[in-house]
C-alpha atoms as a PDB file:
ATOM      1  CA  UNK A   1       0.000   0.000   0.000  1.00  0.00           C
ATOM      2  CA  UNK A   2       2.710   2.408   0.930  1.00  0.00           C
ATOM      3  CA  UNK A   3       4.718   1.863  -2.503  1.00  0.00           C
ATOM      4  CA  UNK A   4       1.146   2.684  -3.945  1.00  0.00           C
ATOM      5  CA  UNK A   5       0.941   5.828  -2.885  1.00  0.00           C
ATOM      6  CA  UNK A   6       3.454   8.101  -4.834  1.00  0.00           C
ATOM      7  CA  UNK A   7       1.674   5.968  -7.959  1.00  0.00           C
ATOM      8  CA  UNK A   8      -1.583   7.297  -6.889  1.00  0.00           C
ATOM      9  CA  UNK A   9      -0.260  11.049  -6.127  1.00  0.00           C
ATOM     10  CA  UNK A  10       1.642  11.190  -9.458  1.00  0.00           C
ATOM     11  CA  UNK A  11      -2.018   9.727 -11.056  1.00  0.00           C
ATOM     12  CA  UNK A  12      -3.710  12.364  -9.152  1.00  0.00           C
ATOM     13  CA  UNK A  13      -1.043  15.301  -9.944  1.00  0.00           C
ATOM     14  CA  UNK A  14      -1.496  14.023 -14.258  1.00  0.00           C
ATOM     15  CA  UNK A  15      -5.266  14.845 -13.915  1.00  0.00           C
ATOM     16  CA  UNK A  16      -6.041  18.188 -11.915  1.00  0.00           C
ATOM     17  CA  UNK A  17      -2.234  19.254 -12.170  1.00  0.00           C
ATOM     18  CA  UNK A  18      -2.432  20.914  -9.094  1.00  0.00           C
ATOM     19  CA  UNK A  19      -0.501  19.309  -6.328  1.00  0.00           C
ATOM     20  CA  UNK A  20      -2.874  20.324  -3.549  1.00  0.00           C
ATOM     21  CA  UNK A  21      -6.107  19.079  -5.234  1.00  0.00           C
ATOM     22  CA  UNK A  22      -3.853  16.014  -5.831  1.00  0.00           C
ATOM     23  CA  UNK A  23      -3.127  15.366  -2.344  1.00  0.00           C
ATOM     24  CA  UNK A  24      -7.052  15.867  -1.151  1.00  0.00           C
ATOM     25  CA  UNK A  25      -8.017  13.258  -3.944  1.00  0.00           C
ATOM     26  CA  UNK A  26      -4.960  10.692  -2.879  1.00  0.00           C
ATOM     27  CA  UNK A  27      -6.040  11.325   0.957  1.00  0.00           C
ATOM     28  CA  UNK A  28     -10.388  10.951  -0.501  1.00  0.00           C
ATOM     29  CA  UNK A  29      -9.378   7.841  -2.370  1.00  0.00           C
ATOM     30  CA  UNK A  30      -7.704   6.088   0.577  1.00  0.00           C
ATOM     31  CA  UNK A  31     -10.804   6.814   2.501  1.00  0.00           C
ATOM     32  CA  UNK A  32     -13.234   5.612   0.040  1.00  0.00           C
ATOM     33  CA  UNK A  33     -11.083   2.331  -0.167  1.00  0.00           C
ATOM     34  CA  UNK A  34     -10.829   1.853   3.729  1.00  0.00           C
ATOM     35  CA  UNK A  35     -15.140   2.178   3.358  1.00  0.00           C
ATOM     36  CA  UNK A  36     -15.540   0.211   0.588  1.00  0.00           C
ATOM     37  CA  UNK A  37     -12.910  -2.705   1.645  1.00  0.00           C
ATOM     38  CA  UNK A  38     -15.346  -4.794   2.024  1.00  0.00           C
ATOM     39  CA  UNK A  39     -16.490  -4.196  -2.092  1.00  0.00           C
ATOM     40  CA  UNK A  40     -12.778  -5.079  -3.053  1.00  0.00           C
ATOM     41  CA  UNK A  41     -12.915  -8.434  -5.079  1.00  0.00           C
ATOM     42  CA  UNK A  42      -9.512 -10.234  -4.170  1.00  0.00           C
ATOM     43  CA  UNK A  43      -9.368 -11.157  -7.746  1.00  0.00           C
ATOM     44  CA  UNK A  44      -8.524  -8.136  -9.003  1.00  0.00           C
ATOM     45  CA  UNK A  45      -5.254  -5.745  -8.558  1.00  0.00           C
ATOM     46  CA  UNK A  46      -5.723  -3.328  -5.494  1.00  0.00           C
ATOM     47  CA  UNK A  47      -3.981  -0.999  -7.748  1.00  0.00           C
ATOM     48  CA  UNK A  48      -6.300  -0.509 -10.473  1.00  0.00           C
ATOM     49  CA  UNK A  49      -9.256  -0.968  -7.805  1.00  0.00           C
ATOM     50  CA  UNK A  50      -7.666   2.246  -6.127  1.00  0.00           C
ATOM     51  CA  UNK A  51      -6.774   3.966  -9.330  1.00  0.00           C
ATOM     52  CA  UNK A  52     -10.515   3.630 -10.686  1.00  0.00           C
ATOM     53  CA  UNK A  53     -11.763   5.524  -7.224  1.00  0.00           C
ATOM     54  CA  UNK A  54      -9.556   7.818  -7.948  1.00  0.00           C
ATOM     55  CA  UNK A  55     -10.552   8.977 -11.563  1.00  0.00           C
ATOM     56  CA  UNK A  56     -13.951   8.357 -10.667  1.00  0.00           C
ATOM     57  CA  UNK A  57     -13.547  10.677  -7.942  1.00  0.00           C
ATOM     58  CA  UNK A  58     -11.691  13.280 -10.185  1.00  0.00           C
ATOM     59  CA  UNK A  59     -14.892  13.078 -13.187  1.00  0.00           C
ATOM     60  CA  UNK A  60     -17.505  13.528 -10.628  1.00  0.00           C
ATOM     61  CA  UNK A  61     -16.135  16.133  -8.887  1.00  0.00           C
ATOM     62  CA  UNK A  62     -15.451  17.946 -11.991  1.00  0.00           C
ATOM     63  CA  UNK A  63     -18.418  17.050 -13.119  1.00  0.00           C
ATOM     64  CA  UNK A  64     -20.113  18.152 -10.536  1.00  0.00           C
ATOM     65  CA  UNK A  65     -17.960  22.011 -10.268  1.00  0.00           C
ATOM     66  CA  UNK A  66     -19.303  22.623 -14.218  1.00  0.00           C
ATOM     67  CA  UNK A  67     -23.088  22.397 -12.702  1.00  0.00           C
ATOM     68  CA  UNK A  68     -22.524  24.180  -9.643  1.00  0.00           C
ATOM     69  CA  UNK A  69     -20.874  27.007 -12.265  1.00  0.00           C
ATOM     70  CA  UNK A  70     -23.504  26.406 -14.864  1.00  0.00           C
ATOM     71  CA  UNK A  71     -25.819  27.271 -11.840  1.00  0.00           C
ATOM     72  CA  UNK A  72     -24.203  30.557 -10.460  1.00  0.00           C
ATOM     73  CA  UNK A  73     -23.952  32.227 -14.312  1.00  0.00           C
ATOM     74  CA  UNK A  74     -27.721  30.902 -14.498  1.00  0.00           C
ATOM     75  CA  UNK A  75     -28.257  33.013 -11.289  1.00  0.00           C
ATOM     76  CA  UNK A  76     -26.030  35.949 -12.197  1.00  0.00           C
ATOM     77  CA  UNK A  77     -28.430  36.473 -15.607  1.00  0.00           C
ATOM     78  CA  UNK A  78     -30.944  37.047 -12.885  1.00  0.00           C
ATOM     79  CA  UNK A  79     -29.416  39.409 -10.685  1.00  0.00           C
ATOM     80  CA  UNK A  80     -29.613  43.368 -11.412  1.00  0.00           C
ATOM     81  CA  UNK A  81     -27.196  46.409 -11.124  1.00  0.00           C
ATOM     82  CA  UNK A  82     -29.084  48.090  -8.825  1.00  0.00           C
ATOM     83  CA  UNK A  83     -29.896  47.207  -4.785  1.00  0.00           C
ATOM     84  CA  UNK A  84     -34.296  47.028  -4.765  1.00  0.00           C
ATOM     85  CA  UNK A  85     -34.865  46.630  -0.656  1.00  0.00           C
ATOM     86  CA  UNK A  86     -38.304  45.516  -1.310  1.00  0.00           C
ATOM     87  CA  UNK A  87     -37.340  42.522  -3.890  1.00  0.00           C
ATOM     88  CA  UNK A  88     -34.592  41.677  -0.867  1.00  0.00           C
ATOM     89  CA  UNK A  89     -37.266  41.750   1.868  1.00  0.00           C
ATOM     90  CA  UNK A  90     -39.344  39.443   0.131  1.00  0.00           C
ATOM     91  CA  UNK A  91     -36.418  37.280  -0.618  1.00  0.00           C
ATOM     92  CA  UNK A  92     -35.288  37.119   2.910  1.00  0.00           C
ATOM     93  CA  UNK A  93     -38.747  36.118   3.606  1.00  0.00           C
ATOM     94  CA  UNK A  94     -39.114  33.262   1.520  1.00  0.00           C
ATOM     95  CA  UNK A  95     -35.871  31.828   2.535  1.00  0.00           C
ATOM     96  CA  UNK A  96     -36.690  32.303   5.797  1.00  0.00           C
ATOM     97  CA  UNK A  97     -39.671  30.130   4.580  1.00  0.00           C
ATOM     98  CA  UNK A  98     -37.801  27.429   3.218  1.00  0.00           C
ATOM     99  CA  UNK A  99     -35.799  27.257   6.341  1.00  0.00           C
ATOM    100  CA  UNK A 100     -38.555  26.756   8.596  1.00  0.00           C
ATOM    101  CA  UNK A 101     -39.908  24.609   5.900  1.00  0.00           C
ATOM    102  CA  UNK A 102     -36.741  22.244   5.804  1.00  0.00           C
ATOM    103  CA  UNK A 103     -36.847  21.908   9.892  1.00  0.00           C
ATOM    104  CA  UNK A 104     -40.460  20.225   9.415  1.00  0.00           C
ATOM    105  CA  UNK A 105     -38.929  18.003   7.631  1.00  0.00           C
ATOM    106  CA  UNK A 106     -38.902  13.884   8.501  1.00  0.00           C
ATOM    107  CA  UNK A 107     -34.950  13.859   9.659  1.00  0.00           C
ATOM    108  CA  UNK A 108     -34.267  11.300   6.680  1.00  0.00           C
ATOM    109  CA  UNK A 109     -35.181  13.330   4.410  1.00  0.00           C
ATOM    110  CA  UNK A 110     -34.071  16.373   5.556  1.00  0.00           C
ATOM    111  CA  UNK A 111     -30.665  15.048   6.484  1.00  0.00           C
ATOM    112  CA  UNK A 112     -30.334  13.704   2.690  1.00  0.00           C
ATOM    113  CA  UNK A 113     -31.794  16.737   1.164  1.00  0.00           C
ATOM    114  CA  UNK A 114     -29.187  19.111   2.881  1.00  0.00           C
ATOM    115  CA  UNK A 115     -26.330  16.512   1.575  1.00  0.00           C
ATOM    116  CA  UNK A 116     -27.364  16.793  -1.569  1.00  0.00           C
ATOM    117  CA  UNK A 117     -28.328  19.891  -2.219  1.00  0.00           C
ATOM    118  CA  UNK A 118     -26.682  22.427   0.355  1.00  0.00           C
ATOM    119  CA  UNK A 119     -23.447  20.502   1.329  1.00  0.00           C
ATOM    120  CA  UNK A 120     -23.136  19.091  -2.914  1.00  0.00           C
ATOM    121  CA  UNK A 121     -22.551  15.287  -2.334  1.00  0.00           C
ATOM    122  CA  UNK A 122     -23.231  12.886  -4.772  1.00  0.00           C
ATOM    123  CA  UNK A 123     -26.156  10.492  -4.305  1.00  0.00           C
ATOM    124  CA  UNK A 124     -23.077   7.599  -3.823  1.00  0.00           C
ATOM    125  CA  UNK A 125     -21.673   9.285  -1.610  1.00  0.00           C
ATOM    126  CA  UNK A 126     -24.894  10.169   0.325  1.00  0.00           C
ATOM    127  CA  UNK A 127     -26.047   6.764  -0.002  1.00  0.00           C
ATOM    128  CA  UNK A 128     -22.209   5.316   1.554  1.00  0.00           C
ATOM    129  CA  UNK A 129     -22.660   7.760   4.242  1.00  0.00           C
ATOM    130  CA  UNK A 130     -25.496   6.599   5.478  1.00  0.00           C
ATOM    131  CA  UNK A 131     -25.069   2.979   4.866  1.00  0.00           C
ATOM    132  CA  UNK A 132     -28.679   2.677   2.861  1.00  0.00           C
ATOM    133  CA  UNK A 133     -28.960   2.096  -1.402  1.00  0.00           C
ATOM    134  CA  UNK A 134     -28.708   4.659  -4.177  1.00  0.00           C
ATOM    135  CA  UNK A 135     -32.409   4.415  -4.248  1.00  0.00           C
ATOM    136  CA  UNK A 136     -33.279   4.937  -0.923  1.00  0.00           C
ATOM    137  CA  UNK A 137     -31.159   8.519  -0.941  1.00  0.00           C
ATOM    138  CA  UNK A 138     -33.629   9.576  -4.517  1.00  0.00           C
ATOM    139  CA  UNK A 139     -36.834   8.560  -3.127  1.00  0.00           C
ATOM    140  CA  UNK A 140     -35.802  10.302   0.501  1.00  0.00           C
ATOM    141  CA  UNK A 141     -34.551  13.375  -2.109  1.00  0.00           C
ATOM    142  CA  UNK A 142     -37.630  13.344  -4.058  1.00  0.00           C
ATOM    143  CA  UNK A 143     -40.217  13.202  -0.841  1.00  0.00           C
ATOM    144  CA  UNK A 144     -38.592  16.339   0.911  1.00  0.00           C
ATOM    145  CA  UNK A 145     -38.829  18.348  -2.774  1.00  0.00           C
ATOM    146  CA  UNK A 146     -41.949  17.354  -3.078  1.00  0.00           C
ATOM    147  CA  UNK A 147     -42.996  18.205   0.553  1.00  0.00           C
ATOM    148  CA  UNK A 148     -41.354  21.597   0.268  1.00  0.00           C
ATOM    149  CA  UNK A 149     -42.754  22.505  -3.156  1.00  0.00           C
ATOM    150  CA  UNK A 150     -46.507  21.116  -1.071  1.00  0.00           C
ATOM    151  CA  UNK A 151     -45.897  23.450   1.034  1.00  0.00           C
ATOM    152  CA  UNK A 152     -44.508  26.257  -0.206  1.00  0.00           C
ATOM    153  CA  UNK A 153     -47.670  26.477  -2.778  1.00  0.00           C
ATOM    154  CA  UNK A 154     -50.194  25.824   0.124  1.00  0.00           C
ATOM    155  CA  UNK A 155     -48.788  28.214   2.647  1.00  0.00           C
ATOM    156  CA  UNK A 156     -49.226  31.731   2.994  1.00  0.00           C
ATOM    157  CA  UNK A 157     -46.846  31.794   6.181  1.00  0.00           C
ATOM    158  CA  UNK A 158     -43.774  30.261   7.847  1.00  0.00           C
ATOM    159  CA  UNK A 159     -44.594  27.249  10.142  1.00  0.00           C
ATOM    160  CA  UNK A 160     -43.935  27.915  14.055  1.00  0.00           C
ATOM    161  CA  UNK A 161     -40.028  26.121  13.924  1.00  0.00           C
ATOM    162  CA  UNK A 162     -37.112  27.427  15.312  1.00  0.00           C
ATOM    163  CA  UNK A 163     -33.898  27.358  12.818  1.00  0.00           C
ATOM    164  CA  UNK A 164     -32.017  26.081  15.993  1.00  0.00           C
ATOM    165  CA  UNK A 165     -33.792  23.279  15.249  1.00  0.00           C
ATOM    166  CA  UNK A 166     -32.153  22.034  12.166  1.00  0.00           C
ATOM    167  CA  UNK A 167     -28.404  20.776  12.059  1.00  0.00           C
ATOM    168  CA  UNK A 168     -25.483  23.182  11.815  1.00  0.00           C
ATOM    169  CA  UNK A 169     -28.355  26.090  11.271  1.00  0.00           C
ATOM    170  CA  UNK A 170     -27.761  25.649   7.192  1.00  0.00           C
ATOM    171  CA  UNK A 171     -29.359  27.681   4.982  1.00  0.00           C
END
């Protein structure tokens, strides 16, 4: 294993060239490997086992930082030159809303919905976390969207929760 890691690091180091990111995706690979020992299949090399988690790792997460920038220009077509206090009000208000909204949550689905969509794991990753299937982490996903687009359509005003009440106050 030891002799395996300058292989990985040099891997790593070929695909984002930047030594840092390198390092974090040697150190995430390890740790996805120590999780997922018991997935190994003795059969095959432990070296292209931990090379595939690796690239993997790399394409998703690059993957994943062209959506989250896709997003923000999507957002920044939206957002105007000038400061309108009433347009901010109302926003504050409505995320306010979807705070409170979030903490009436089941915890399931509100713990997989801030993964996903606050914190910006993968379903995978969600799903390892948490030690349930792939499918488990959509359906939990697609109940609190659904809940919170229920609600948000029905309700005219914040429920009575605290934000104290959700975990690490995100949002």
């Amino acid at each position: 294993m030891i002799r395996l890691l300058p292989k990985l690091r040099s891997f790593a180091l070929r695909l984002c060239r930047n030594p840092d990111q390198a390092d974090d995706l040697v150190q995430t690979t390890c740790e996805r490997a120590i999780r997922s020992l018991d997935q190994f299949d003795p059969a095959t090399r432990l070296d292209s086992w931990m090379f595939r988690i690796l690239q993997n790792h790399y394409f998703n997460s690059v993957r994943d930082s062209a959506n989250r920038a896709r997003l923000f220009d999507l957002a920044m077509l939206d957002f105007e030159e000038s400061y309108d206090g009433a347009k901010a009000a109302a926003s504050s208000l409505e995320l306010q809303k979807v705070r409170d909204f979030i903490g009436r949550l089941d915890e399931d689905n509100r713990e997989v919905l801030l993964k996903i969509a606050v914190e910006g794991q993968s379903y995978k990753d969600v799903a390892a976390e948490l030690g349930v299937p792939i499918g488990t982490v959509t359906s939990r996903l697609a109940r609190a969207r659904l809940k919170l687009r229920e609600w948000l359509e029905t309700d005219d005003t914040a429920p009575e929760v605290p934000i104290q009440s959700m975990p690490g106050g995100v949002l």
